[in-house]
Protein backbone atom coordinates (compact mmCIF):
# COMPACT_ATOMS: atom_id res chain seq x y z
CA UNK A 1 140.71 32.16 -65.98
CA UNK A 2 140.67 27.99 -65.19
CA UNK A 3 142.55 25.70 -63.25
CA UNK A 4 146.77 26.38 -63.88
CA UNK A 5 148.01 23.29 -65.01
CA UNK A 6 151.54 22.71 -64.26
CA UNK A 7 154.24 20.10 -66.55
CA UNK A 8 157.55 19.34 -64.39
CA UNK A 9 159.86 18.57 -66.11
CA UNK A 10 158.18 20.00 -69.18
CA UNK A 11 160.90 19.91 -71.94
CA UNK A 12 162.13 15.90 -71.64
CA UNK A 13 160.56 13.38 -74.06
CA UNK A 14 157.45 12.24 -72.24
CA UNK A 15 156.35 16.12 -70.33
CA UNK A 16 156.92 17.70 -74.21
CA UNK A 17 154.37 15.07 -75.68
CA UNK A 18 152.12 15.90 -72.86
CA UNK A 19 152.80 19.68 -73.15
CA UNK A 20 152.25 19.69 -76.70
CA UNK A 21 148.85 17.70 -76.19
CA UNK A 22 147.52 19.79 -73.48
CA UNK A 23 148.48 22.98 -75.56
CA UNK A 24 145.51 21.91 -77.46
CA UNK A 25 143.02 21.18 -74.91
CA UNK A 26 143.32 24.19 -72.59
CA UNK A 27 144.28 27.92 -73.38
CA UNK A 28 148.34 28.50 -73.37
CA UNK A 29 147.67 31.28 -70.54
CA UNK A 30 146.57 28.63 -67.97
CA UNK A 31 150.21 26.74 -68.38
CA UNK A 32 152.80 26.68 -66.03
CA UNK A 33 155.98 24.84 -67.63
CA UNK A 34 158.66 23.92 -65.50
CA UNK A 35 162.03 22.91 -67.12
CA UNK A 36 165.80 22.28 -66.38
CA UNK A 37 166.22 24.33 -69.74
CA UNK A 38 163.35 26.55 -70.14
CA UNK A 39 164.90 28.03 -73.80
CA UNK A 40 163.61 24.80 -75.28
CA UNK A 41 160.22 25.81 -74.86
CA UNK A 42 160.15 29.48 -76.15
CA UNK A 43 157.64 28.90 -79.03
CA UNK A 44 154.85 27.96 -75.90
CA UNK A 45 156.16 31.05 -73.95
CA UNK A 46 155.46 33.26 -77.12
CA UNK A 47 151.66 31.71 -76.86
CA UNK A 48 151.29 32.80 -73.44
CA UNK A 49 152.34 30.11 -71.35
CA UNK A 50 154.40 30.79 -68.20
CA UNK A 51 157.87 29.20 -68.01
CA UNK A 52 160.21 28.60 -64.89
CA UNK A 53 163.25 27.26 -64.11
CA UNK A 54 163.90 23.75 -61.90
CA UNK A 55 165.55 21.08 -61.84
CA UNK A 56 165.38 17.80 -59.81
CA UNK A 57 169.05 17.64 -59.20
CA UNK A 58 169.15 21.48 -57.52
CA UNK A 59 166.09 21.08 -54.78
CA UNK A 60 165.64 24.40 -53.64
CA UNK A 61 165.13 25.96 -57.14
CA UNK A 62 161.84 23.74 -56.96
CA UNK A 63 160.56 25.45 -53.41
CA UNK A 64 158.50 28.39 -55.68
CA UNK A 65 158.15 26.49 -58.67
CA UNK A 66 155.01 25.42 -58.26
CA UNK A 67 153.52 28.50 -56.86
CA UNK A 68 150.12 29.47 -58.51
CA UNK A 69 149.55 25.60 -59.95
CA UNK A 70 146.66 24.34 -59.41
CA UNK A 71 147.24 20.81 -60.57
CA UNK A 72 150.68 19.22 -61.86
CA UNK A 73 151.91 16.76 -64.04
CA UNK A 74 154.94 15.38 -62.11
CA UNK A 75 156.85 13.71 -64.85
CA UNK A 76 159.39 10.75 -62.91
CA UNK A 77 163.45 11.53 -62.49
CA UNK A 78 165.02 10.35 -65.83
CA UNK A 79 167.11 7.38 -64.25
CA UNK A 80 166.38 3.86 -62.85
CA UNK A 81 168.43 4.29 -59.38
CA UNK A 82 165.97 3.47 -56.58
CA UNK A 83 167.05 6.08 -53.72
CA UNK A 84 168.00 9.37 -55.45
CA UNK A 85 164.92 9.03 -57.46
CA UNK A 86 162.63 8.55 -54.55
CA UNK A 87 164.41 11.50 -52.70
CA UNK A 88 163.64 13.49 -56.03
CA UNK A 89 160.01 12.85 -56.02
CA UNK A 90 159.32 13.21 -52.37
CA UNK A 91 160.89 17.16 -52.50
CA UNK A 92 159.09 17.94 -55.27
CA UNK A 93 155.87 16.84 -53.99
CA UNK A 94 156.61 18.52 -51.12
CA UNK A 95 157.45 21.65 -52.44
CA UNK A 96 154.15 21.07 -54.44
CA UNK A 97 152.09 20.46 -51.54
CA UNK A 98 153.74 23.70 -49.87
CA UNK A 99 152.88 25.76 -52.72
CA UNK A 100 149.13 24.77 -52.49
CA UNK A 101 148.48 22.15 -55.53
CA UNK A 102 145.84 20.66 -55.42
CA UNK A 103 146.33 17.67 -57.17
CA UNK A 104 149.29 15.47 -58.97
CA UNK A 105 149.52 13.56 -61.83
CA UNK A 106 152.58 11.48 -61.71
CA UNK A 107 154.24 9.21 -64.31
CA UNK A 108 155.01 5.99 -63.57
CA UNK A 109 155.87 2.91 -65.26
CA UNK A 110 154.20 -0.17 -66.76
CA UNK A 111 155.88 -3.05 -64.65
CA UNK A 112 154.27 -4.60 -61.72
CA UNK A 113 151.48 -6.47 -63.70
CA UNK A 114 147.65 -5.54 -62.94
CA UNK A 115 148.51 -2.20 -61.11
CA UNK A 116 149.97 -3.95 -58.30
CA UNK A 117 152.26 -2.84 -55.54
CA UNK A 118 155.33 -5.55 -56.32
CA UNK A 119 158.09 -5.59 -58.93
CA UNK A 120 161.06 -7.58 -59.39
CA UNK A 121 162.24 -4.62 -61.83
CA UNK A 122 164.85 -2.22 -60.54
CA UNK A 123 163.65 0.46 -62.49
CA UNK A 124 160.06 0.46 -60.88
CA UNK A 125 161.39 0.40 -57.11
CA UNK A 126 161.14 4.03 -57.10
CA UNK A 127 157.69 4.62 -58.37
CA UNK A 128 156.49 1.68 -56.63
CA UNK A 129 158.03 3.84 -53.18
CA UNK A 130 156.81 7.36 -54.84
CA UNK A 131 152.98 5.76 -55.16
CA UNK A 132 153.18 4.47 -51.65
CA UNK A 133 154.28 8.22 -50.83
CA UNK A 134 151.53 9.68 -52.28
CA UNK A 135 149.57 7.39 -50.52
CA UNK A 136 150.26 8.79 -47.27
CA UNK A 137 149.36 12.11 -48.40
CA UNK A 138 145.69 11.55 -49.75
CA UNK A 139 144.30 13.60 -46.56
CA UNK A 140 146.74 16.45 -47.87
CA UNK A 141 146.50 16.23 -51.59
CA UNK A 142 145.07 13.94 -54.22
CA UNK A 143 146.95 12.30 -56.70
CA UNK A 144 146.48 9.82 -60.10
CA UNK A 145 149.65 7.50 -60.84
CA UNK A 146 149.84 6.96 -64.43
CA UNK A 147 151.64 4.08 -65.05
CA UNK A 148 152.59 4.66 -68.63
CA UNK A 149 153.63 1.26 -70.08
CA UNK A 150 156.78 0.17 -71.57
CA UNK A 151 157.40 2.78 -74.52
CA UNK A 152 157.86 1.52 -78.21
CA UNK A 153 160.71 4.22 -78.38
CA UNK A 154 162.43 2.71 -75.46
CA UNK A 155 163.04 -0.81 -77.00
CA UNK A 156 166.91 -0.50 -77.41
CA UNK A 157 167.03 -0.58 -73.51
CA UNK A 158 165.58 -3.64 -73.31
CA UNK A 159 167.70 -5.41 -76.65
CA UNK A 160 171.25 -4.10 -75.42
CA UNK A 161 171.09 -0.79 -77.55
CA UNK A 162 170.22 -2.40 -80.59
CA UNK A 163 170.79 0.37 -83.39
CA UNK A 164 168.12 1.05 -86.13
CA UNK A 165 170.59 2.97 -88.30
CA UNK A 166 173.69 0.69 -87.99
CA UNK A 167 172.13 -2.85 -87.45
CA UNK A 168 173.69 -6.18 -85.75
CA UNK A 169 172.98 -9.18 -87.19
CA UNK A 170 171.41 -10.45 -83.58
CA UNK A 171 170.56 -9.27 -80.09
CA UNK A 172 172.28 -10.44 -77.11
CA UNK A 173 170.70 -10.20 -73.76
CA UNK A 174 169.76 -12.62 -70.55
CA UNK A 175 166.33 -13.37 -71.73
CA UNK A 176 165.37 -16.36 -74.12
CA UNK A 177 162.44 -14.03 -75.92
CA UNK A 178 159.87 -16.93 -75.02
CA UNK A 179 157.27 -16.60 -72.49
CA UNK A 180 155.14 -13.56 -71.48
CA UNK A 181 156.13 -10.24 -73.38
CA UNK A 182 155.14 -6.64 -73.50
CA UNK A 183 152.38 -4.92 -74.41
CA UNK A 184 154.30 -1.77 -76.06
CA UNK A 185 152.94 1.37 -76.74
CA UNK A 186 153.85 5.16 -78.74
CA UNK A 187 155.33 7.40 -76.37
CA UNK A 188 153.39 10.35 -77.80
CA UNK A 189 150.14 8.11 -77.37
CA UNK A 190 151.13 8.67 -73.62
CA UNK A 191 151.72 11.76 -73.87
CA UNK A 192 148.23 12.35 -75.49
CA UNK A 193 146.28 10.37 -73.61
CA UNK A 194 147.80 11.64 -69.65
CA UNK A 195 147.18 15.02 -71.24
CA UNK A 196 143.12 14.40 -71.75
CA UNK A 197 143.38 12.35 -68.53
CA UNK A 198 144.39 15.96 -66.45
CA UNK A 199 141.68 17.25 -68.84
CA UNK A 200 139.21 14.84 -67.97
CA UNK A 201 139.49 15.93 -63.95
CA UNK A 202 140.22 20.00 -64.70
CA UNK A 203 136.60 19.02 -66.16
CA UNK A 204 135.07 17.19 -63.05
CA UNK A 205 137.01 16.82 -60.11
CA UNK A 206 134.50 15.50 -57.71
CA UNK A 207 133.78 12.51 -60.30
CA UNK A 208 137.07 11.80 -61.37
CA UNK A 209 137.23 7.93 -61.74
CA UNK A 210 141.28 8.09 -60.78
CA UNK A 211 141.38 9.81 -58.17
CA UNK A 212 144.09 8.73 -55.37
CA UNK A 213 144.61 5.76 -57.48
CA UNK A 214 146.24 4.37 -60.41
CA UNK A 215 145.95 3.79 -63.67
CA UNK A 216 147.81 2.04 -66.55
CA UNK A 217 147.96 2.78 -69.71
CA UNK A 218 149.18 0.19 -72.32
CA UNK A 219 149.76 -0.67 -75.68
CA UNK A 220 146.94 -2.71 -78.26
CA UNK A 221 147.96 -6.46 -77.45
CA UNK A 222 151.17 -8.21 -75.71
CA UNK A 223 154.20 -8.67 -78.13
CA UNK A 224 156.78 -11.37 -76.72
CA UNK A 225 160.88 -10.38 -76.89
CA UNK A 226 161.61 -12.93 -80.15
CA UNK A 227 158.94 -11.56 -81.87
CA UNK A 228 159.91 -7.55 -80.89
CA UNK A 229 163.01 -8.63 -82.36
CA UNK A 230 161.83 -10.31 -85.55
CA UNK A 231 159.68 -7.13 -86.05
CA UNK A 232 162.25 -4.85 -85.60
CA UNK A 233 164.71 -7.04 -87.44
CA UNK A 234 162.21 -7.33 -90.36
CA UNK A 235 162.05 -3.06 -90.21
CA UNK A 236 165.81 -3.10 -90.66
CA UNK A 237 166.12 -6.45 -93.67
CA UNK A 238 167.48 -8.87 -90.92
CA UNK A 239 166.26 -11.99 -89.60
CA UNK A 240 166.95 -11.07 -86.04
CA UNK A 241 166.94 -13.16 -83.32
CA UNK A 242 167.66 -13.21 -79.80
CA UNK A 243 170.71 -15.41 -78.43
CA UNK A 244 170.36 -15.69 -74.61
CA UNK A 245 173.46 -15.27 -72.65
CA UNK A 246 173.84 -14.85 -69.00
CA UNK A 247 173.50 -11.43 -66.40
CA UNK A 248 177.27 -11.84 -65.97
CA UNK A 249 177.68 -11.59 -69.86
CA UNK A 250 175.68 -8.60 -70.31
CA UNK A 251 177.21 -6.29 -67.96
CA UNK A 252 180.51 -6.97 -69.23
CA UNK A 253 179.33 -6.58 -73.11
CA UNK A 254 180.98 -2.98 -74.72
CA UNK A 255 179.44 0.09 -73.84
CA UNK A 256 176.86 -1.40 -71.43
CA UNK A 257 178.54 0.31 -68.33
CA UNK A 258 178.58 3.62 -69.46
CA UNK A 259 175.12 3.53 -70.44
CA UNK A 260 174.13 2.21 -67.15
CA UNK A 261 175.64 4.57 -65.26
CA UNK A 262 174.29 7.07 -62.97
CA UNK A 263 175.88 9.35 -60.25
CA UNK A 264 179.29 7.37 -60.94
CA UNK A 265 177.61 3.65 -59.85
CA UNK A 266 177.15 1.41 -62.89
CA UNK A 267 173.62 -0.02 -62.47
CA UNK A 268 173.69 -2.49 -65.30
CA UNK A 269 173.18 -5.29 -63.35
CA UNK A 270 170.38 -4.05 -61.52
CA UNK A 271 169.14 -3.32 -64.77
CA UNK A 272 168.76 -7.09 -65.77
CA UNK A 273 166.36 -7.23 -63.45
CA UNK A 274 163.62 -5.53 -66.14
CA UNK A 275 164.29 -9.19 -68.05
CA UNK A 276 163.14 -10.91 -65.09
CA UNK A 277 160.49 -8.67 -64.29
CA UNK A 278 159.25 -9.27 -68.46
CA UNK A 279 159.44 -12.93 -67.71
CA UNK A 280 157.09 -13.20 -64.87
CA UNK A 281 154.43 -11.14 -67.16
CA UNK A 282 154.96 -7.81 -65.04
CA UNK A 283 154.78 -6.08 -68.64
CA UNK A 284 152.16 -7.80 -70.59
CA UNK A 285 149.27 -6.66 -69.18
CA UNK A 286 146.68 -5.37 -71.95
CA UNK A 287 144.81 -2.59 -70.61
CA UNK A 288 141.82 -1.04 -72.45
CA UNK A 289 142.45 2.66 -70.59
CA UNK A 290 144.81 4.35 -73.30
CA UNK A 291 142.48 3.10 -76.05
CA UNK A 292 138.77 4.59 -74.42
CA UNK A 293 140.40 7.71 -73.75
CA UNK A 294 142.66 8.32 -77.41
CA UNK A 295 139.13 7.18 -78.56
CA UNK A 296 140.94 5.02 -81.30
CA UNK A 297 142.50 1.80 -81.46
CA UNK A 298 146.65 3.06 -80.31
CA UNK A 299 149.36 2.77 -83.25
CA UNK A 300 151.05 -0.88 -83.46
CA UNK A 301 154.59 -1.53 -82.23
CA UNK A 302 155.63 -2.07 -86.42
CA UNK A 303 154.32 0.92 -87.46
CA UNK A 304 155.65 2.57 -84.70
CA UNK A 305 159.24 1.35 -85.58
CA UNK A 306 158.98 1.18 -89.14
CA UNK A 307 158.89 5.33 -88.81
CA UNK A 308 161.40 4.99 -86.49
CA UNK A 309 163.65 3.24 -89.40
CA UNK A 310 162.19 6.13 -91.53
């Protein structure tokens, strides 16, 4: 019997990509899969993985959950609030570190440029606190932050919920599209590639090149805002373009709010703060990581949302 490998949570976007991957790479038997809704992943469970029940939002159901793992994929709180998130994180690590894991793989985010420890961005406060955290803990337990860059998937955050299946003729947010951009990247190319990263230390970890440090992973090449939007609009039959309006504009366009809300506060306006972070080049760093370990050359942003567009 190896190493259990432990995915929490294991049934959202990103820890199913990474389940699915890892499914392949180590026997079903040496999973532990940790999910808010565990029914979602009853086809693993009939292969012999071992399924629990958690959930960031009820703490104590995660003091046992990570009894018996040997390493875990910590997949980051679903929300860009700063101090709930952090206060998620630092329970479940220490419920991890209670339980005796060994080591954690956590998911963080592609802002913050060359793997530093400063962001403008909102959204990356908390990992940015949640890295420190682990940190701390190095004599305790080691730990790889995977900064997973800005997903393809994700790119209606950052153009005001622009809609592949009912299309506007142009996308309104506070950012002019000029200057640096991002270097997007497939979601399940994440998922893939953190999967063979956990691999690569199950395999070796005395040698492990990542350990108590980070690493980002990132699209094939840097892709400024105007032309994300001229590719998208060109996947759709639009000429798209971006028409730059102000923070104050944004929060108050239609729907905005209630998409930006979390635990009753709306956050949009801390939310503008990605633009700003995209503007100083915090997201355009090309990093050759996610292509030496996929061992291929990852999929382009158009292909990626031309299937989207289906």
């Amino acid at each position: 019997m190896g190493a259990k490998v432990g995915v929490f949570p294991a049934s959202g976007a990103l820890g199913s990509s990474i389940v699915n991957h890892l499914a392949k790479l180590v026997p079903e038997p040496d999973l532990v899969l940790i999910a808010r809704h565990p029914e979602q992943l009853h086809d693993i469970k009939q292969a012999g993985a071992t399924i629990r029940r958690a959930d960031y939002d009820k703490p104590s159901t995660l003091d046992t959950a990570f009894n018996g793992v040997d390493v875990l994929m910590l997949v980051s709180y679903a929300s860009f609030e700063i101090d709930h998130r952090i206060k998620a994180h630092r329970y479940a690590i220490n419920a991890a570190i209670k339980s005796g894991v060994k080591h954690i793989f956590y998911s963080s985010l592609g802002f913050g440029g060359d793997l530093t420890d400063r962001s403008i961005a909102h959204v990356m406060g908390a990992h940015i606190e949640t890295e420190k955290y682990f940190s701390s803990l190095k004599d305790t337990m080691s730990y790889t932050s995977v900064r997973e860059g800005l997903y393809t998937e994700s790119f209606p955050i950052y153009t005001a919920f622009y809609d592949l299946h009912n299309p506007a003729d142009e996308v309104t947010i506070p950012h002019s599209g000029t200057g640096p951009g991002v270097a997007w990247v497939k979601r399940d190319e994440l998922g893939e590639a953190t999967a063979k990263l956990i691999v690569s230390y199950l395999n070796d970890p005395a040698s492990f090149e990542y350990l108590n440090k980070a690493v980002l992973f990132s699209g094939p090449r840097e892709i400024s805002l105007a032309e994300t939007v001229e590719i998208i609009g060109q996947a759709v039959g639009k000429a798209l373009k971006i028409r730059e309006i102000s923070v104050d504009e944004y929060v108050k366009l239609p729907g905005i709010g209630d998409k930006q809300t979390y635990h009753g506060v709306n956050l949009s306006r801390e939310w503008a703060t990605a633009w700003e972070a995209i503007r100083r080049g915090e997201a355009a760093v090309v990093s050759p990581v996610l292509r030496e370990i996929l061992g291929r050359e990852p999929e382009s942003f158009e292909t990626t949302i031309k299937a989207m567009v289906g």
